[in-house]
N, C-alpha and C. Protein backbone atom coordinates (compact mmCIF):
# COMPACT_ATOMS: atom_id res chain seq x y z
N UNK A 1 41.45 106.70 78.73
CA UNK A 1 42.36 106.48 77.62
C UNK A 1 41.82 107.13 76.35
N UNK A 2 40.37 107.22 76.64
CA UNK A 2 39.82 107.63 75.41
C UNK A 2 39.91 109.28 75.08
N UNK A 3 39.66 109.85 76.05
CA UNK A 3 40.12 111.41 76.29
C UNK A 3 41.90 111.91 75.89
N UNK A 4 42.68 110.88 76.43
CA UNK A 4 44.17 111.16 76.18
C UNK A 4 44.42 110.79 74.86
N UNK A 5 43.33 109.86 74.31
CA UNK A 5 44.07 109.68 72.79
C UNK A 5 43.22 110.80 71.70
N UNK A 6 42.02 111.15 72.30
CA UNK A 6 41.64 112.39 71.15
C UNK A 6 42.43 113.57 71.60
N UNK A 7 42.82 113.98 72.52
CA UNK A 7 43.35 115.41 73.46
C UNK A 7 45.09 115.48 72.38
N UNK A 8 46.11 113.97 72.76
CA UNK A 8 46.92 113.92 71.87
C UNK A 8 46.79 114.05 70.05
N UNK A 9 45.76 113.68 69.67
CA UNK A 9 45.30 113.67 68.33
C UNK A 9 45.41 114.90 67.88
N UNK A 10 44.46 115.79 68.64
CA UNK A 10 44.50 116.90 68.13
C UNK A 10 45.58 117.81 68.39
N UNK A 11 47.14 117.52 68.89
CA UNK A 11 48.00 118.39 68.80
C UNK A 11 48.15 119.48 67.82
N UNK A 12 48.82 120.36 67.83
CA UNK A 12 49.23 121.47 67.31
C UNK A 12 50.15 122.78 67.63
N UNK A 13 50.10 122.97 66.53
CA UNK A 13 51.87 124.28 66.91
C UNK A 13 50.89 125.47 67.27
N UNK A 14 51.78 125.86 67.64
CA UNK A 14 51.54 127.34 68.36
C UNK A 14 51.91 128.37 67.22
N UNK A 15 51.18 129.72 66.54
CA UNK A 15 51.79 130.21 65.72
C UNK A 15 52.47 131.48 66.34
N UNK A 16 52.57 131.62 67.40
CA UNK A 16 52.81 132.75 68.09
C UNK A 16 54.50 132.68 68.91
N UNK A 17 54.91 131.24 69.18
CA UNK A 17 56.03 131.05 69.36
C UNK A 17 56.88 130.25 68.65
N UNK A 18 58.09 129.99 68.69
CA UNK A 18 58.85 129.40 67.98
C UNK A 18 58.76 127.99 68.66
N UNK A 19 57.95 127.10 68.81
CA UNK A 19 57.69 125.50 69.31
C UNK A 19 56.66 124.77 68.38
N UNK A 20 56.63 124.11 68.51
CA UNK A 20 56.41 122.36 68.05
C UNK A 20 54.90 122.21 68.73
N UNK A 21 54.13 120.94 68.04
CA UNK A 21 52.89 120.75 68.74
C UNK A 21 53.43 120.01 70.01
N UNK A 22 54.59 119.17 70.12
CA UNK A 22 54.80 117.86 70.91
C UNK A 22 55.74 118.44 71.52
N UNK A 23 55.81 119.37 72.40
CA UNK A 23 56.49 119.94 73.56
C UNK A 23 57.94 119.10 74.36
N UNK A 24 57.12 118.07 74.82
CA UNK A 24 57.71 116.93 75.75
C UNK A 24 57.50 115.22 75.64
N UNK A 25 58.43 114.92 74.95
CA UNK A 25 57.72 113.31 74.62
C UNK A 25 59.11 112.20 75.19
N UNK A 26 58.22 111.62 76.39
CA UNK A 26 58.99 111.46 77.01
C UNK A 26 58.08 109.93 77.41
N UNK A 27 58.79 108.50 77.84
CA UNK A 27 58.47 107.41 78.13
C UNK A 27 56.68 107.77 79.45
N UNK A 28 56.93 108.55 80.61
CA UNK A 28 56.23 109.08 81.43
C UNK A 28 55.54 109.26 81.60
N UNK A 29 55.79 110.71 80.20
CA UNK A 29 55.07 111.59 80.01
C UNK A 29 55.05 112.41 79.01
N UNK A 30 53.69 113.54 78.62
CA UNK A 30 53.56 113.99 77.19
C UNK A 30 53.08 115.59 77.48
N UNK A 31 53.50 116.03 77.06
CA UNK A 31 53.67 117.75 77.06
C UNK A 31 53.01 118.32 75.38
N UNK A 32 51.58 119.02 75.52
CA UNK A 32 51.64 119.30 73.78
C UNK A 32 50.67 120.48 74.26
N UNK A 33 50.89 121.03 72.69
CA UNK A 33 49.66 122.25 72.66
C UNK A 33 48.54 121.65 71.93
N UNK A 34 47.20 122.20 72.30
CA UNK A 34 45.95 121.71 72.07
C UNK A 34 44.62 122.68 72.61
N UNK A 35 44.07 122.56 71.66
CA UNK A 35 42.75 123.57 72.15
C UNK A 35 41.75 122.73 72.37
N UNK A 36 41.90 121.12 72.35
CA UNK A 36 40.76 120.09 72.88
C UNK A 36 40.29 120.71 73.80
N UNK A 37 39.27 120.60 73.86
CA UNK A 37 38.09 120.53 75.45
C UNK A 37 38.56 122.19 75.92
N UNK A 38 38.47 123.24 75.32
CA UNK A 38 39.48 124.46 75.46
C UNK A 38 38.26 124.97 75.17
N UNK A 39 37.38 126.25 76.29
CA UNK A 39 36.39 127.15 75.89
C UNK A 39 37.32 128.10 74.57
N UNK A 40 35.81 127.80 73.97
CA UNK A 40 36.03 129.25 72.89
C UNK A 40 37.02 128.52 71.17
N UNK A 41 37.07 127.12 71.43
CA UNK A 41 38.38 125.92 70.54
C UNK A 41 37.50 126.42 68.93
N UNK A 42 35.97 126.72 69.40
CA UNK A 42 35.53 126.73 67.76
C UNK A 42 35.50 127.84 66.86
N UNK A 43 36.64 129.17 67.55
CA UNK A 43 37.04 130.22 66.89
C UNK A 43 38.33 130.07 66.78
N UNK A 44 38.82 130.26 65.30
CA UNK A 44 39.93 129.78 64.46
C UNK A 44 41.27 130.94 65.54
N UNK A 45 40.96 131.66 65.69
CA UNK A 45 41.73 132.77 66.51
C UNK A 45 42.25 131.59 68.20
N UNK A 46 41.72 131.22 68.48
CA UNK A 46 42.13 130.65 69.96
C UNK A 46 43.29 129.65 70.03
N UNK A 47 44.14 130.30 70.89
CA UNK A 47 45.69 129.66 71.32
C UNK A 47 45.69 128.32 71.89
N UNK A 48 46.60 127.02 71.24
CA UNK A 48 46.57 125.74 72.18
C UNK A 48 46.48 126.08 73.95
N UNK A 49 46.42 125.49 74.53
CA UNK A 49 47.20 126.08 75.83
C UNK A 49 48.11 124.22 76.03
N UNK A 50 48.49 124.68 76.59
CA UNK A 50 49.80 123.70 77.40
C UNK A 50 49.05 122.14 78.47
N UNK A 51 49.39 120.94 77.81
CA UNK A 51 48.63 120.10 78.38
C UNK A 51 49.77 119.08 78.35
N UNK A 52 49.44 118.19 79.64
CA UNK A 52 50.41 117.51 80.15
C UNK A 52 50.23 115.96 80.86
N UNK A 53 49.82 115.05 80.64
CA UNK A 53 49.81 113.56 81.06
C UNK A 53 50.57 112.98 81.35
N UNK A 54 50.97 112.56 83.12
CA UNK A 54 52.24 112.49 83.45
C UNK A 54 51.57 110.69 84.12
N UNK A 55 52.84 109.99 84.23
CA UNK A 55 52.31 108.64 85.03
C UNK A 55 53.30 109.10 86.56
N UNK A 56 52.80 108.49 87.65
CA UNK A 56 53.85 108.21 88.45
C UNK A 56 54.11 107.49 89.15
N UNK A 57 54.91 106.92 89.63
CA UNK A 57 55.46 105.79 90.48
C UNK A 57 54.34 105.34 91.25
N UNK A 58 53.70 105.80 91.67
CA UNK A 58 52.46 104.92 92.53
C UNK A 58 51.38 104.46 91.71
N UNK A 59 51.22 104.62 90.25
CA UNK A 59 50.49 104.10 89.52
C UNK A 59 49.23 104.60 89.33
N UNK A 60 49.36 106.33 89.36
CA UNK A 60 47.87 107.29 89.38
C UNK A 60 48.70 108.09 87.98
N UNK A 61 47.81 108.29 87.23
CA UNK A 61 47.52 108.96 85.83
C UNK A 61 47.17 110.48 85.92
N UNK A 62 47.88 111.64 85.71
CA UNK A 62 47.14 112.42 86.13
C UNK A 62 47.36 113.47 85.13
N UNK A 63 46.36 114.32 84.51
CA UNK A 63 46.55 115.05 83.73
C UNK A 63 46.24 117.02 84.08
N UNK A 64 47.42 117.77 83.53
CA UNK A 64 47.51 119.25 83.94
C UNK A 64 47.38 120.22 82.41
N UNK A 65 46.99 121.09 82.80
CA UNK A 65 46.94 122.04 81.65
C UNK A 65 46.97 123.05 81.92
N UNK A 66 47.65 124.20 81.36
CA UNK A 66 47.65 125.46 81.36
C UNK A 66 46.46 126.38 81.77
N UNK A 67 45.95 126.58 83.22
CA UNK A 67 44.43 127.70 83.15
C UNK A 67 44.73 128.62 83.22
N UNK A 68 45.73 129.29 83.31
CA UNK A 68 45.83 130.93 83.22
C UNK A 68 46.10 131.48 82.30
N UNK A 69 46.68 130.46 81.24
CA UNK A 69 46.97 131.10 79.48
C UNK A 69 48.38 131.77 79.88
N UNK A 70 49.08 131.31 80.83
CA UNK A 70 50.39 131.84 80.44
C UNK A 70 51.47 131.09 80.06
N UNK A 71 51.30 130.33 79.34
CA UNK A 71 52.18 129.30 78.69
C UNK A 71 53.45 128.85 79.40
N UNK A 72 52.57 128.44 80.80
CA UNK A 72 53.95 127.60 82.08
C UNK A 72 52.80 127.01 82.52
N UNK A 73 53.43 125.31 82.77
CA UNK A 73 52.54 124.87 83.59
C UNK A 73 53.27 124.58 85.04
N UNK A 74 52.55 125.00 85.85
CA UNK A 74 52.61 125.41 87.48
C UNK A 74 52.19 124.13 88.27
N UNK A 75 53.35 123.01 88.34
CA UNK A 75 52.96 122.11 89.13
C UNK A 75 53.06 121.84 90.85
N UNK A 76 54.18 123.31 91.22
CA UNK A 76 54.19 122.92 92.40
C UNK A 76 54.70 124.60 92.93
N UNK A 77 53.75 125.02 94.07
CA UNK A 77 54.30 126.71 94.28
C UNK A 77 56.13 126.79 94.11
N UNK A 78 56.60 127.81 93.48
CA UNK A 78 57.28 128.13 93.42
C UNK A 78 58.18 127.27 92.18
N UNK A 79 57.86 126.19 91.57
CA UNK A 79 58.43 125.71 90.61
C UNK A 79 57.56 125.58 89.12
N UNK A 80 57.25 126.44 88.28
CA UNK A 80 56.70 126.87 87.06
C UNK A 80 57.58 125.64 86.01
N UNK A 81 56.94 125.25 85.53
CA UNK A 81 57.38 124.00 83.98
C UNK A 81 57.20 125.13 82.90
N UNK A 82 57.84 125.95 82.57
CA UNK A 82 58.06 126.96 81.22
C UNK A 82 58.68 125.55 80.39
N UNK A 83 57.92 125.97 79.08
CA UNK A 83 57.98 124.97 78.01
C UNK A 83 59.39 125.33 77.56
N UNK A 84 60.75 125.82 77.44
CA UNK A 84 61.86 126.07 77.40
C UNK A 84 62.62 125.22 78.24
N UNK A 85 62.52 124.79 79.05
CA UNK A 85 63.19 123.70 79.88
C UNK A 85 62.75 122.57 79.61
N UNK A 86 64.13 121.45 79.33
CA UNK A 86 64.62 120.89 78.89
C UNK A 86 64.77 119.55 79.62
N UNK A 87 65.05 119.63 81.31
CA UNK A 87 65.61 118.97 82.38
C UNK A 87 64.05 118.62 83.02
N UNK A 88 62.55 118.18 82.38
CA UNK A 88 61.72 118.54 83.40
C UNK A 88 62.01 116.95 84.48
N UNK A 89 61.17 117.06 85.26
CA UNK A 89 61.53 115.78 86.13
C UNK A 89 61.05 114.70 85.64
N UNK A 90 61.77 113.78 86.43
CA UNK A 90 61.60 112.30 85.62
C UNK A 90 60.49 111.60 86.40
N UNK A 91 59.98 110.61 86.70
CA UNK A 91 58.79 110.00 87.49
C UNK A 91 59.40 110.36 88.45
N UNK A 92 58.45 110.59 89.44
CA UNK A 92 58.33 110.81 90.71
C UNK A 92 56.80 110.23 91.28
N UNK A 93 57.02 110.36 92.86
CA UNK A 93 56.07 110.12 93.72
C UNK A 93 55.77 111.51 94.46
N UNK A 94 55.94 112.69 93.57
CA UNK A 94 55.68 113.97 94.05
C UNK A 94 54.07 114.21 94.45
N UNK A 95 53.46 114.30 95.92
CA UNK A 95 52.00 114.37 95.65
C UNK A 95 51.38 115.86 95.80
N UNK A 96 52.43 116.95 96.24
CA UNK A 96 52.27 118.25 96.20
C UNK A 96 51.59 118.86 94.94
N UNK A 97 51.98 118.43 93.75
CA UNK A 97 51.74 118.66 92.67
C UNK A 97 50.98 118.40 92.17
N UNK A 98 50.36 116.89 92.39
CA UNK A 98 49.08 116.23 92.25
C UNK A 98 47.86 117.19 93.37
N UNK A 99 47.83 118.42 93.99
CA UNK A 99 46.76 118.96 94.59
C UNK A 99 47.58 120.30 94.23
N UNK A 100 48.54 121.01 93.74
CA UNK A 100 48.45 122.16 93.81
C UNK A 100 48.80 122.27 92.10
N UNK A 101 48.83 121.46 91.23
CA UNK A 101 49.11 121.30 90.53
C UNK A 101 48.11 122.34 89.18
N UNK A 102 48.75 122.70 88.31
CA UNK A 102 48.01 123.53 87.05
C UNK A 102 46.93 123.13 86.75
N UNK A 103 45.69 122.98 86.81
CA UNK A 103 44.08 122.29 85.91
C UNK A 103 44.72 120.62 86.49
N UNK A 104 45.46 120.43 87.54
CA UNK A 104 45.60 119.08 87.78
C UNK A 104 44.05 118.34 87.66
N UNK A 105 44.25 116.94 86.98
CA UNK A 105 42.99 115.84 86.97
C UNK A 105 43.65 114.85 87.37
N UNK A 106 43.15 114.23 88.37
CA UNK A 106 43.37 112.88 88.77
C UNK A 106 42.81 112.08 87.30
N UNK A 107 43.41 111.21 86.65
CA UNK A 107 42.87 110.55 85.20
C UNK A 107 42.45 109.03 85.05
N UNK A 108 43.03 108.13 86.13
CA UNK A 108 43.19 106.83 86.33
C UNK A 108 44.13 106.71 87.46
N UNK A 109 44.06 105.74 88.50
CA UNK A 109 44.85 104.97 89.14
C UNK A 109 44.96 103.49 89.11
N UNK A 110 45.81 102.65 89.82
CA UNK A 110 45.91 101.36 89.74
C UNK A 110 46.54 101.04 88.31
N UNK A 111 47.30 102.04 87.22
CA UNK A 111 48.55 101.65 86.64
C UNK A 111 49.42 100.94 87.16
N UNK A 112 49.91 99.81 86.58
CA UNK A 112 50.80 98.85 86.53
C UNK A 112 51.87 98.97 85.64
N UNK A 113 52.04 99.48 84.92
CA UNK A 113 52.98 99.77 83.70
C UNK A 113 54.49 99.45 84.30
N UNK A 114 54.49 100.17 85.88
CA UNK A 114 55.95 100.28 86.50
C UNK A 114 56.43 98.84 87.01
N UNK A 115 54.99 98.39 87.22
CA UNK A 115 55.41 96.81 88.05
C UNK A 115 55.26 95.57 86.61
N UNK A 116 54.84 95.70 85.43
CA UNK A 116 54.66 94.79 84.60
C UNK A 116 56.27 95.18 83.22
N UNK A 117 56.66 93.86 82.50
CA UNK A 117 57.74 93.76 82.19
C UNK A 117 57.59 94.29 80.78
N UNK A 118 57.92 95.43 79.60
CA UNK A 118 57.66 95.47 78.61
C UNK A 118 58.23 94.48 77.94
N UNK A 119 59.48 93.38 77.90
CA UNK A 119 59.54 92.32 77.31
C UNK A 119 58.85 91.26 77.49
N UNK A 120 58.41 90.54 78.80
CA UNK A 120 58.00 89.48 79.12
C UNK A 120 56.51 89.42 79.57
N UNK A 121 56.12 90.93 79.98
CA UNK A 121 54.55 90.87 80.54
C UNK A 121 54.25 90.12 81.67
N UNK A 122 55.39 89.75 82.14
CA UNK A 122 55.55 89.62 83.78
C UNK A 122 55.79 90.27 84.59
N UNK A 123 55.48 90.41 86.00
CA UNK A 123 55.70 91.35 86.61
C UNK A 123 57.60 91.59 86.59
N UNK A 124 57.61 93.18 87.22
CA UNK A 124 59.21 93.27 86.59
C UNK A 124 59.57 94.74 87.00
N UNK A 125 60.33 95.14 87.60
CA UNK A 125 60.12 96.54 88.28
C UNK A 125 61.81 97.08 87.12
N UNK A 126 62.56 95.86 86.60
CA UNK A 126 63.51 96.35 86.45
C UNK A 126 63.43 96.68 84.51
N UNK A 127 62.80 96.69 84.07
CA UNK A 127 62.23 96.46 82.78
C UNK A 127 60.77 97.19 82.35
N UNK A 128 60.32 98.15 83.38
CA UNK A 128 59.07 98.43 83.24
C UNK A 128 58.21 98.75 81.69
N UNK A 129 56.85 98.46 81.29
CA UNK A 129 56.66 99.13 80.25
C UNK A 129 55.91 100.28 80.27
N UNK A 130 56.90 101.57 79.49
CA UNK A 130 56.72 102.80 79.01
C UNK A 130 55.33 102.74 78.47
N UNK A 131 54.80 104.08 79.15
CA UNK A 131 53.11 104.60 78.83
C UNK A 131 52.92 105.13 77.53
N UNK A 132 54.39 105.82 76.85
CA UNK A 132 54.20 106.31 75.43
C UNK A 132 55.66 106.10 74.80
N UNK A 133 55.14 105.60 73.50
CA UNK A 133 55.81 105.56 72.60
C UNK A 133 55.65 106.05 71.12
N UNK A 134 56.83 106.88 70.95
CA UNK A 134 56.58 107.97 69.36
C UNK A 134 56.91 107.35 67.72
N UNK A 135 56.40 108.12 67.29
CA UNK A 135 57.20 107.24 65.86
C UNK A 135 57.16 108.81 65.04
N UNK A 136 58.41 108.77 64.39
CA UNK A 136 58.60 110.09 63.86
C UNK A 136 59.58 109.08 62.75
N UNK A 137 59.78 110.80 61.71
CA UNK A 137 60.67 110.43 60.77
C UNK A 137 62.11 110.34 60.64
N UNK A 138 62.95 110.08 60.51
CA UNK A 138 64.28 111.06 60.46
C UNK A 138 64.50 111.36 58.90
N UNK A 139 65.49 112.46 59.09
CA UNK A 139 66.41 112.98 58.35
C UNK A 139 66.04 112.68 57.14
N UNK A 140 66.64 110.81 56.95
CA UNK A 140 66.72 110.48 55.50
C UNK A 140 65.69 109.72 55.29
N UNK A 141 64.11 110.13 56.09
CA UNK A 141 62.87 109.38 55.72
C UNK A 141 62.83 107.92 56.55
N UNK A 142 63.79 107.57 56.92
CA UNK A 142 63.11 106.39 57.68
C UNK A 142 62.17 106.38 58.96
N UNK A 143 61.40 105.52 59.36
CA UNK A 143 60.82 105.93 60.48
C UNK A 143 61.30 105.11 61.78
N UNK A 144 61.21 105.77 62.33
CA UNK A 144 62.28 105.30 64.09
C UNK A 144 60.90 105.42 65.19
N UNK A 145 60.91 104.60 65.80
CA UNK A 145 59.88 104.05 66.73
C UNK A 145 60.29 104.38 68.48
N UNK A 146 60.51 105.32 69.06
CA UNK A 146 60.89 105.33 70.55
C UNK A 146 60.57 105.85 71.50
N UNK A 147 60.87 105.65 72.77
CA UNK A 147 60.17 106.37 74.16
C UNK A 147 60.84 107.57 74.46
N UNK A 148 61.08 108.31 73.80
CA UNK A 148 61.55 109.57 74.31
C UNK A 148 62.18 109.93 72.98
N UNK A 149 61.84 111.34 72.84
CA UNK A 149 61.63 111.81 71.64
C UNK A 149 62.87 113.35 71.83
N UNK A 150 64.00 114.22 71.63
CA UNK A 150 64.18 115.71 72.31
C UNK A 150 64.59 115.76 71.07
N UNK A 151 64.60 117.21 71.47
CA UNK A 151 65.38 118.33 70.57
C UNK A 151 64.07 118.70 69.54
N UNK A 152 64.00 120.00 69.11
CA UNK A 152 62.37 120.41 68.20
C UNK A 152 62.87 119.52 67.08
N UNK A 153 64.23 119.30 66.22
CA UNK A 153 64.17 119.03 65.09
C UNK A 153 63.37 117.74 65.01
N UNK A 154 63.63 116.82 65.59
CA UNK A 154 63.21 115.12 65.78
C UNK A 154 61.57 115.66 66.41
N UNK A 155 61.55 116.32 67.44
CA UNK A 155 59.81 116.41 68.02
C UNK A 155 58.88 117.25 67.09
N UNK A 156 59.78 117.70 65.86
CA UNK A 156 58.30 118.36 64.67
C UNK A 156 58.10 117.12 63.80
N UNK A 157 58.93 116.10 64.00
CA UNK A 157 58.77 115.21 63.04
C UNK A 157 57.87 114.25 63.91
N UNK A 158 57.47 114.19 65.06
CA UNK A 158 56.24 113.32 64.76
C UNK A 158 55.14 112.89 64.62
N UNK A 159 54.84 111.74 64.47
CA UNK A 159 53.25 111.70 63.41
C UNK A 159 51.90 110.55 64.14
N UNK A 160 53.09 109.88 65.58
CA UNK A 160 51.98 109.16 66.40
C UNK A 160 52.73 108.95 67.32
N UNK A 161 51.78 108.99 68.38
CA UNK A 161 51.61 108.42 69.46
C UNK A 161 51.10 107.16 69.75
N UNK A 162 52.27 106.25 70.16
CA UNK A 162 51.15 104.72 70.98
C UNK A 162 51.15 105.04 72.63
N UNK A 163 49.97 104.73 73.02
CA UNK A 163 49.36 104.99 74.31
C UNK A 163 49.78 103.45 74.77
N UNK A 164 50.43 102.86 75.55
CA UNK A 164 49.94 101.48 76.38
C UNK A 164 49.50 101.56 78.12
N UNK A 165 48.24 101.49 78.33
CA UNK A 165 47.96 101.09 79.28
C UNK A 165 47.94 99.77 79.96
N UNK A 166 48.67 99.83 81.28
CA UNK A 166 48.40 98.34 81.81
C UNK A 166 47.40 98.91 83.28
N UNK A 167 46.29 98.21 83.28
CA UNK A 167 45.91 99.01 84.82
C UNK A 167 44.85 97.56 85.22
N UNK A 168 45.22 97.54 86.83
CA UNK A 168 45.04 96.04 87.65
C UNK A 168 44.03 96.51 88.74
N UNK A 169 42.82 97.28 88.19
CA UNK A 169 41.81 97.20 89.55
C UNK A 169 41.40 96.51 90.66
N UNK A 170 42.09 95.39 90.52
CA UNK A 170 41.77 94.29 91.40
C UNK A 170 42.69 93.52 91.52
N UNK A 171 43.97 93.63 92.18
CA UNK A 171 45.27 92.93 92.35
C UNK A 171 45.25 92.05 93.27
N UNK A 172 44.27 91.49 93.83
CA UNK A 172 43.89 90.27 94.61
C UNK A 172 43.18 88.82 93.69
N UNK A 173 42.37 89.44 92.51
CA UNK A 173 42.19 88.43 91.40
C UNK A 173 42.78 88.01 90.11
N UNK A 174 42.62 87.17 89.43
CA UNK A 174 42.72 87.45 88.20
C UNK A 174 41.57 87.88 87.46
N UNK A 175 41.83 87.95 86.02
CA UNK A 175 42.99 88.13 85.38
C UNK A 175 44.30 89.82 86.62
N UNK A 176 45.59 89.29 85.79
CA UNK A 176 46.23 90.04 86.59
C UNK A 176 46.05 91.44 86.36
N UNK A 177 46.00 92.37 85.05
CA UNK A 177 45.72 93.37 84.56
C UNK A 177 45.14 93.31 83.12
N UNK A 178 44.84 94.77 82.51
CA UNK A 178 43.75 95.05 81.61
C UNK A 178 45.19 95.53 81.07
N UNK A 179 44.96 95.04 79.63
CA UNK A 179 45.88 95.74 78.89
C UNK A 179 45.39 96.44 77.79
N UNK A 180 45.43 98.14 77.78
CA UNK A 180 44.68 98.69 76.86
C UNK A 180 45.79 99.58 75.63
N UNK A 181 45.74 99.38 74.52
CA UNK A 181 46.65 100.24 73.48
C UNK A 181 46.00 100.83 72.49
N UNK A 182 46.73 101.81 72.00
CA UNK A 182 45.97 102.50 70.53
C UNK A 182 47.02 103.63 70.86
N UNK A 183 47.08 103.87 69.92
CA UNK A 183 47.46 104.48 68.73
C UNK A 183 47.25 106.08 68.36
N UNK A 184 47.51 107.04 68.60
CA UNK A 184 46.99 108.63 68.53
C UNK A 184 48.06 108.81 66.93
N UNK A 185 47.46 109.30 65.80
CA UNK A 185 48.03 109.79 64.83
C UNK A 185 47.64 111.24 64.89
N UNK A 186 48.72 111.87 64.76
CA UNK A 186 48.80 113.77 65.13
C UNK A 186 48.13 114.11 63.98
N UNK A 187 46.50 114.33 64.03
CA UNK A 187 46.28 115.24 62.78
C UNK A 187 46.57 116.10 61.95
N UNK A 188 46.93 116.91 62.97
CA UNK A 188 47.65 118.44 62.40
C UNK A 188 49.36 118.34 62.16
N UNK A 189 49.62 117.47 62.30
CA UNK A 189 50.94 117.44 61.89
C UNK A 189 50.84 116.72 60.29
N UNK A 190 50.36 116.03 59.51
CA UNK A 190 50.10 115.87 58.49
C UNK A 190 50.98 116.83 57.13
C-alpha cells in the first residue's frame, strides 16, 4: 500500500502528448504517468511511462507498467491498452494477463474489498467497497468526492487519491480483515 500511495503521489502529465497525469480513474483501478521507481527518474529530461493498479475479482492486487516506453500497456497478446481508449475492461478474473501482462507485479492477494460491504462493513458481494476513490474540483470550485472519475476535463482536475484496502490473510480467524486507508495527494498537480 505503501509503494501504490507514493507511485500515485508522484503522478504527472506527460509534456509530449496531449493527456493528463490520471489517465484512468476508475473504482478498480488507476492508470497514471509517473517516473517513480523509473531508471534514469533523476534527469529532468525522462518521460512518465504508463502505470497501472488493477484489483480483481479473486482478490489479487496486481500492478503493470509500461517496459518498452511505448506508451500502451500490453496486458494480454494481441490486446494493447493504448491510453486513448476509453472502454478499458471492467474487473475481471482474467489470469492471462496477470503472466503475460506489461512489467505485470503480483502486489497483494487475499483482498476482500469485493466480499466486504462499503456501507455496512459486513460481508456483502452486492455493495462491494471500491479500492479508489478521487476528489477533484468542478467547474464552479466545489469539490466532488467519487469512484470513477472520465473525460480529461474532470481527470486534470484531480488532487487525491483515497486508497482503501480491506485484505483477510487468514479467513478462518478473527479479526475478520485488516482495514488499511490513506490518502495519495497528487503533488504535481498542485
Amino acid at each position: 500500500m505503501s509503494r501504490m500511495e507514493r507511485e500515485i503521489r508522484d503522478a504527472e502529465n506527460r509534456r509530449d502528448i496531449a493527456e493528463v497525469a490520471i489517465l484512468r480513474a476508475r473504482p478498480w483501478f488507476v492508470v497514471l504517468y509517473t517516473t517513480f521507481n523509473k531508471d534514469g527518474n533523476d534527469f529532468l529530461g525522462t518521460k512518465p511511462r504508463l502505470v497501472m493498479y488493477r484489483l480483481y475479482s479473486d482478490g489479487e492486487l496486481w500492478r503493470y507498467h509500461d517496459a518498452d516506453g511505448d506508451n500502451i500497456l500490453e496486458l494480454r497478446p494481441g490486446v494493447s491498452m493504448e491510453y486513448t481508449n476509453e472502454t478499458w475492461p471492467g474487473l475481471s478474473s482474467n489470469t492471462t494477463e496477470r503472466v503475460t501482462g506489461e512489467g505485470a507485479q503480483l502486489m497483494t492477494d487475499d483482498v476482500v474489498n469485493m466480499k466486504v460491504s462499503s456501507v455496512s462493513g459486513l460481508p456483502s458481494t452486492t455493495n462491494p467497497t471500491p479500492l479508489f476513490r478521487y476528489s477533484y474540483y468542478n467547474t464552479d470550485g466545489s469539490l466532488s468526492l467519487d469512484y470513477s472519475v472520465t473525460g480529461t476535463n474532470y481527470r486534470q482536475r484531480i488532487k487525491s487519491v483515497e486508497i482503501h484496502l480491506l485484505v483477510d490473510t487468514n479467513p478462518e480467524q478473527s479479526p475478520v480483515y485488516t482495514n488499511l486507508k490513506t490518502t495519495a495527494q497528487l503533488r504535481n498537480q498542485r
